[in-house]
PDB file of N, CA and C in Angstrom:
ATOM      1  N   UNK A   1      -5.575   5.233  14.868  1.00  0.00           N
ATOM      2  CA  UNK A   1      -6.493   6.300  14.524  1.00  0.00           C
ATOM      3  C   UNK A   1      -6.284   6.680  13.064  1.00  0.00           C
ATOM      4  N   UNK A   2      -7.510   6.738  12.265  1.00  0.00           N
ATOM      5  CA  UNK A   2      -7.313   7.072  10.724  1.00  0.00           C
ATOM      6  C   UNK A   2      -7.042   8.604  10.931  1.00  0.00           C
ATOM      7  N   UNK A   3      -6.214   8.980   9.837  1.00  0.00           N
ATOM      8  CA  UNK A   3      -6.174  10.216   9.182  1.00  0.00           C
ATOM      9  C   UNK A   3      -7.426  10.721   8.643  1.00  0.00           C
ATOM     10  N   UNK A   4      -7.848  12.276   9.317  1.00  0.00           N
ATOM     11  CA  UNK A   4      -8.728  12.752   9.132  1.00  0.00           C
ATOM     12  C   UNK A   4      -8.510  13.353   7.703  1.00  0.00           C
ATOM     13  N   UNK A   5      -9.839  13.550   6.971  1.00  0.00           N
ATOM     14  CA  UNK A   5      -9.787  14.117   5.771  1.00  0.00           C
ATOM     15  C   UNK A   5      -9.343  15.009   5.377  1.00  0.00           C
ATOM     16  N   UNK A   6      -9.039  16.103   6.067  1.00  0.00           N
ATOM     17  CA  UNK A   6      -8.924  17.187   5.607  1.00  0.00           C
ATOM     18  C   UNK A   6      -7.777  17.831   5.945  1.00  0.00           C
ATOM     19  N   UNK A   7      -6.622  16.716   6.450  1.00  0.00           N
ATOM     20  CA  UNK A   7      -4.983  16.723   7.041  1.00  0.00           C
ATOM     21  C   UNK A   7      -4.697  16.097   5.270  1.00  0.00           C
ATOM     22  N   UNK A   8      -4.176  16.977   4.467  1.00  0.00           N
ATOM     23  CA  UNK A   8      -3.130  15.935   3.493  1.00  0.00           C
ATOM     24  C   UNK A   8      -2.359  15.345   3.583  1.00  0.00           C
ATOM     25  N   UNK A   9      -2.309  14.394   3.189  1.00  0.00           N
ATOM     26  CA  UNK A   9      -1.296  13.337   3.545  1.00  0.00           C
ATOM     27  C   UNK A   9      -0.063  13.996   2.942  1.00  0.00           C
ATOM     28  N   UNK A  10       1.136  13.534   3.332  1.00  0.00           N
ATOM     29  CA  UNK A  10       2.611  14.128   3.287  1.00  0.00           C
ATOM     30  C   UNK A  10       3.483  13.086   1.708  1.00  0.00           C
ATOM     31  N   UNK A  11       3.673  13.159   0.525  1.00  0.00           N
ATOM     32  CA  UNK A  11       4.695  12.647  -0.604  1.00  0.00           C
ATOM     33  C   UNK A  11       5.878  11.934   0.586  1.00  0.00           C
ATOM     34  N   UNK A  12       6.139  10.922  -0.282  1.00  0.00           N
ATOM     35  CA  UNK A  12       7.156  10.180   0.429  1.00  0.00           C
ATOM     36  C   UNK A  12       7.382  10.479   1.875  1.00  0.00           C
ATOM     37  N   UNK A  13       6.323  10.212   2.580  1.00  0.00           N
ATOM     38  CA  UNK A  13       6.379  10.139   3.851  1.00  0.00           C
ATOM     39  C   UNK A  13       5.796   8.878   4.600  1.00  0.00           C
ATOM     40  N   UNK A  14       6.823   7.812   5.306  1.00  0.00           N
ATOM     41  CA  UNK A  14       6.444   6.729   5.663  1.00  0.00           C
ATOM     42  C   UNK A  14       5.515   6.989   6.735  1.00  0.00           C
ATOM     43  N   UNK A  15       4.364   6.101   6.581  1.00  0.00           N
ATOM     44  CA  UNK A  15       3.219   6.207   7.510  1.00  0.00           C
ATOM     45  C   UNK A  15       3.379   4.435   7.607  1.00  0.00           C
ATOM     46  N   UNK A  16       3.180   4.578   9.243  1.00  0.00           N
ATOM     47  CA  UNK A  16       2.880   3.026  10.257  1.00  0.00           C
ATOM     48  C   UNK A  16       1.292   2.607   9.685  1.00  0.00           C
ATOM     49  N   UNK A  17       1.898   1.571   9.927  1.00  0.00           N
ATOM     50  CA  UNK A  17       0.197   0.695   9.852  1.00  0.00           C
ATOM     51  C   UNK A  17       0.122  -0.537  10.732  1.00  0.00           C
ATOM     52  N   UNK A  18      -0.788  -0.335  11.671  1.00  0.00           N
ATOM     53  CA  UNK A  18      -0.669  -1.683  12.699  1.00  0.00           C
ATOM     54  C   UNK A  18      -1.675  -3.120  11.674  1.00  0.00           C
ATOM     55  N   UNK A  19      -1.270  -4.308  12.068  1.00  0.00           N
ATOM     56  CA  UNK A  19      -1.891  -5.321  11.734  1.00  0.00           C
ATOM     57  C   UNK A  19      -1.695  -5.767  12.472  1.00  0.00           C
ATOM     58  N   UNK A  20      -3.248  -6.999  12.845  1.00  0.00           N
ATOM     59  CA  UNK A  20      -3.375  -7.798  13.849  1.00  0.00           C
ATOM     60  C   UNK A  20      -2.638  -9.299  13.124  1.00  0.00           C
ATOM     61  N   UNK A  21      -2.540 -10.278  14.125  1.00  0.00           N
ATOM     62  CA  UNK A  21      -2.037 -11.095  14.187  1.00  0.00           C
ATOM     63  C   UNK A  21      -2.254 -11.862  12.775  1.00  0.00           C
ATOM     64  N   UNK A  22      -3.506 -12.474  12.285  1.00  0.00           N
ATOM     65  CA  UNK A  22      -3.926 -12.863  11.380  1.00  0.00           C
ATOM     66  C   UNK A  22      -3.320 -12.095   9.548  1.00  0.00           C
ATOM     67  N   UNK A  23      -3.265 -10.965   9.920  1.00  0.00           N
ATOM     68  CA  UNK A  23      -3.263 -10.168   9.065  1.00  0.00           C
ATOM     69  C   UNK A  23      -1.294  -9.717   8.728  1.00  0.00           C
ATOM     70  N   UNK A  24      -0.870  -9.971   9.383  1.00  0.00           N
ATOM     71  CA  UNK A  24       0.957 -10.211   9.678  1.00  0.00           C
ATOM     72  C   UNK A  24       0.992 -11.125   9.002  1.00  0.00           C
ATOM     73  N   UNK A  25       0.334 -12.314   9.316  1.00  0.00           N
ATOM     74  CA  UNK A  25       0.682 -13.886   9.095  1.00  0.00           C
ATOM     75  C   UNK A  25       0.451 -14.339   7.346  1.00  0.00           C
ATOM     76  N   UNK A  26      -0.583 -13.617   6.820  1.00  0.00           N
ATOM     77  CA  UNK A  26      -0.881 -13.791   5.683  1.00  0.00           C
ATOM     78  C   UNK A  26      -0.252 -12.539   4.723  1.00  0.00           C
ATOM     79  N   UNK A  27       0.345 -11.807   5.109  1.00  0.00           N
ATOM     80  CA  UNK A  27       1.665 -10.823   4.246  1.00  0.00           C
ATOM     81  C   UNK A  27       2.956 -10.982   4.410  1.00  0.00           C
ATOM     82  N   UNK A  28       3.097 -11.782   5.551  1.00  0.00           N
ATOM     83  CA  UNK A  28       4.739 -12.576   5.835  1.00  0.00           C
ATOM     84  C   UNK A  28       4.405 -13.417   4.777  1.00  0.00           C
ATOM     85  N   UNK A  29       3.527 -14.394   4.796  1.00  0.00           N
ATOM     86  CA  UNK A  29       3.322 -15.604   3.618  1.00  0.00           C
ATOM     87  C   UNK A  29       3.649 -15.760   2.422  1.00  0.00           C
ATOM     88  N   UNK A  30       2.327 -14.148   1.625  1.00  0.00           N
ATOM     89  CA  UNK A  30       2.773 -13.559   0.247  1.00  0.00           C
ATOM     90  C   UNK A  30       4.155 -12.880   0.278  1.00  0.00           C
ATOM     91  N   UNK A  31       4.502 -12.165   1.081  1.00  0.00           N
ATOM     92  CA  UNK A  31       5.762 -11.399   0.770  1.00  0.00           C
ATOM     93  C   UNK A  31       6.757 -12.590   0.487  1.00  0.00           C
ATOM     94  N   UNK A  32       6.621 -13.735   0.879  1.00  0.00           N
ATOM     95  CA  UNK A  32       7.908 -14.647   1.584  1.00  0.00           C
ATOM     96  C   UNK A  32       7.697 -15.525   0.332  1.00  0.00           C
ATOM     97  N   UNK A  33       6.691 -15.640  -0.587  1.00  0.00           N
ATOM     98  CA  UNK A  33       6.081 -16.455  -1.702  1.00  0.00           C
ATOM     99  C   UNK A  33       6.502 -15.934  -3.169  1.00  0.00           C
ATOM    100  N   UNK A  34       6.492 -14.050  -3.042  1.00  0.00           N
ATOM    101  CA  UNK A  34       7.194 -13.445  -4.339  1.00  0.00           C
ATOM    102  C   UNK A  34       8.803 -12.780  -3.963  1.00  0.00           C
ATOM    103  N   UNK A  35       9.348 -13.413  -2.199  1.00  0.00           N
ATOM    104  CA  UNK A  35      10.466 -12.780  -2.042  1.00  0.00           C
ATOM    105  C   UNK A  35      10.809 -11.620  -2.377  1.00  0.00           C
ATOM    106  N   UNK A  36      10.111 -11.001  -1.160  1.00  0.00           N
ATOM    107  CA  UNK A  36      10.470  -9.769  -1.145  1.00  0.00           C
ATOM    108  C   UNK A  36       9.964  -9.672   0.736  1.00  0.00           C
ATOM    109  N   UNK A  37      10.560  -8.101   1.165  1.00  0.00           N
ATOM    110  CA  UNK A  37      10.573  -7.984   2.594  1.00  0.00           C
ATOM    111  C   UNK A  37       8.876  -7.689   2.537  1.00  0.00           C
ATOM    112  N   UNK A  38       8.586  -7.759   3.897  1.00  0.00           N
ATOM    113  CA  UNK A  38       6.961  -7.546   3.820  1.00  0.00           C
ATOM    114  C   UNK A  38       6.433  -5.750   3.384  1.00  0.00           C
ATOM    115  N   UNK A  39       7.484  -4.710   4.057  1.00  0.00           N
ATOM    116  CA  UNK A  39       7.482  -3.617   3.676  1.00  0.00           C
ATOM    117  C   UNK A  39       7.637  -3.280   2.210  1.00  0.00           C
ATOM    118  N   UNK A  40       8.633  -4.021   1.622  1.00  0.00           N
ATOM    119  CA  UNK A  40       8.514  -3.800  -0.197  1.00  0.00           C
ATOM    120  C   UNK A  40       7.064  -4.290  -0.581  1.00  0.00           C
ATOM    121  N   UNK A  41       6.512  -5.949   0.118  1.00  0.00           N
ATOM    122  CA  UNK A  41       5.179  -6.233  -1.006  1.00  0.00           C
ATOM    123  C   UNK A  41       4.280  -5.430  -0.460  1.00  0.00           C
ATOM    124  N   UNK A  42       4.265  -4.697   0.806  1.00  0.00           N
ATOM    125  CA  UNK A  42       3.118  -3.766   1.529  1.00  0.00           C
ATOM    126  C   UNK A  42       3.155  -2.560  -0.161  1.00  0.00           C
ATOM    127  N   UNK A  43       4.357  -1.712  -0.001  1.00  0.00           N
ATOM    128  CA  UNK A  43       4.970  -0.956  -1.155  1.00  0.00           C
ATOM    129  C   UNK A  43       3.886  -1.299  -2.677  1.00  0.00           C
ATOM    130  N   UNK A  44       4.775  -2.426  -3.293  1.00  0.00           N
ATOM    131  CA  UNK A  44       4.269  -2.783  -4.303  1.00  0.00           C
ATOM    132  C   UNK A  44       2.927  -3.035  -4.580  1.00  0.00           C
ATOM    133  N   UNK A  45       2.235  -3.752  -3.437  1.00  0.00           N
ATOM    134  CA  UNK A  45       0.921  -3.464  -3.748  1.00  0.00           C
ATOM    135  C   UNK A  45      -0.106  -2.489  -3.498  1.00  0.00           C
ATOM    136  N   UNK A  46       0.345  -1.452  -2.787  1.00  0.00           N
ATOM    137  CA  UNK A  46      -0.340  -0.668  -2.954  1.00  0.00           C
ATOM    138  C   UNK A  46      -0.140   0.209  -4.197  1.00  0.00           C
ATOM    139  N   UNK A  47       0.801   0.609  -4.660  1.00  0.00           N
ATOM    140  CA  UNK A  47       0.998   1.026  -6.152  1.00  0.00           C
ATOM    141  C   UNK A  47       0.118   0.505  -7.181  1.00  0.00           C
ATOM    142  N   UNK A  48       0.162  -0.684  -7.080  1.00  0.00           N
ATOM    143  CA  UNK A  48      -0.355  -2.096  -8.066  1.00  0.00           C
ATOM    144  C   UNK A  48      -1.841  -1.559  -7.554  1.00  0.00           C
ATOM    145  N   UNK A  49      -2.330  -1.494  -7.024  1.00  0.00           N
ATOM    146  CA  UNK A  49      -3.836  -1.008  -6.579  1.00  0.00           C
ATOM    147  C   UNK A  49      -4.355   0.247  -7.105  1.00  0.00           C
ATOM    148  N   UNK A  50      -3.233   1.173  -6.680  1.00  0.00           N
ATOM    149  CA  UNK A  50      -3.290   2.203  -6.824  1.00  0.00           C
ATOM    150  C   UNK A  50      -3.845   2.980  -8.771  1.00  0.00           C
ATOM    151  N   UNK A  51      -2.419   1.880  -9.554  1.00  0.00           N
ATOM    152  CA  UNK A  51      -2.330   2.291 -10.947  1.00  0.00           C
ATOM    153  C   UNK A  51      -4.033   1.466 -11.067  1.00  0.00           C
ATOM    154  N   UNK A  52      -4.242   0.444 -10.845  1.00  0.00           N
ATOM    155  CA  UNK A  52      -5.659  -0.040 -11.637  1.00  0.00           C
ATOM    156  C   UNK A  52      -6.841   0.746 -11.080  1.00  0.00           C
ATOM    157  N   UNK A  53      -6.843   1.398  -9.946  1.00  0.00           N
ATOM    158  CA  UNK A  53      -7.463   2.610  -9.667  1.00  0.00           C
ATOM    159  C   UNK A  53      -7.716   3.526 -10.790  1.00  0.00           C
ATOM    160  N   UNK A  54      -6.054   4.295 -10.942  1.00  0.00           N
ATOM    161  CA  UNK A  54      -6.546   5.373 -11.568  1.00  0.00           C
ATOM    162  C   UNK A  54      -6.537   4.602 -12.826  1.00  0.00           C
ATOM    163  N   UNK A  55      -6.133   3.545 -13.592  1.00  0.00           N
ATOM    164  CA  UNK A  55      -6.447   3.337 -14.781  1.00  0.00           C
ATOM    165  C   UNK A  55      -7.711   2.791 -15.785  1.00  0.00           C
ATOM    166  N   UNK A  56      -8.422   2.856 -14.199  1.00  0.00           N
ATOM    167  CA  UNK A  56     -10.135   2.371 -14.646  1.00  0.00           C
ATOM    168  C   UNK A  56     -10.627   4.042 -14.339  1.00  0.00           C
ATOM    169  N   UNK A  57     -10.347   4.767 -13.984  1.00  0.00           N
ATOM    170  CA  UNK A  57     -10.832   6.245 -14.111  1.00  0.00           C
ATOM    171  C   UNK A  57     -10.537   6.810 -15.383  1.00  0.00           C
ATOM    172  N   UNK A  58      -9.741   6.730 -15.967  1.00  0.00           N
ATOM    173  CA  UNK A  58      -8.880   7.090 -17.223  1.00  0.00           C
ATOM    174  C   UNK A  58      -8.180   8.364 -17.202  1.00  0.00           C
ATOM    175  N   UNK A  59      -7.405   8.022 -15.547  1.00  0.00           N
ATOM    176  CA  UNK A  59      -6.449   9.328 -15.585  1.00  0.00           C
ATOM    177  C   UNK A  59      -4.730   8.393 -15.335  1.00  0.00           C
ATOM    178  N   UNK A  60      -4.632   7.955 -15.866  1.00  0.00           N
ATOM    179  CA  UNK A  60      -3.047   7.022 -15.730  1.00  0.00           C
ATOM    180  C   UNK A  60      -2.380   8.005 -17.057  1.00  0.00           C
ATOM    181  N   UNK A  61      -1.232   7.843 -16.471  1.00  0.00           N
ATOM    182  CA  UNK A  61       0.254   8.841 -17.473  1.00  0.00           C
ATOM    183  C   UNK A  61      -0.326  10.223 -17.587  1.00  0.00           C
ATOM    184  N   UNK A  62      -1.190  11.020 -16.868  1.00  0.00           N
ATOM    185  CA  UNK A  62      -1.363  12.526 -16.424  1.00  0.00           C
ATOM    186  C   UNK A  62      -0.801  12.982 -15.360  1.00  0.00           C
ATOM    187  N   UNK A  63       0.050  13.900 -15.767  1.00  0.00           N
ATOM    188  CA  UNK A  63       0.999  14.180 -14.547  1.00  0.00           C
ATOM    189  C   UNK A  63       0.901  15.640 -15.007  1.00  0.00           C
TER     190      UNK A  63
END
């Protein structure tokens, strides 16, 4: 069940994410390809998503 909008999400708070079979198989792959656990490249790329997000908005290094 997604998180409803209007619950904020919690700072450093690990949230589950189910994946189906297909979808395991091809992040065991990459994770196992730049060596790293699948939870670090889950980690890293969402960051990595995250910064080209905000850095095509032109809010990156505003804190």
């Amino acid at each position: 069940m997604a998180t409803p909008k209007n619950v904020p999400t919690k700072p450093n708070h690990v949230y589950k994410v189910g994946f189906g079979v297909n979808q395991t198989d091809k992040i065991n792959k990459a994770a196992n390809t730049v060596d790293e656990t699948p939870e670090q490249f889950i980690k890293k790329s969402t960051l990595n998503a995250a910064e080209v997000i905000n850095s095509a908005a032109g809010v990156a290094g505003k804190n």
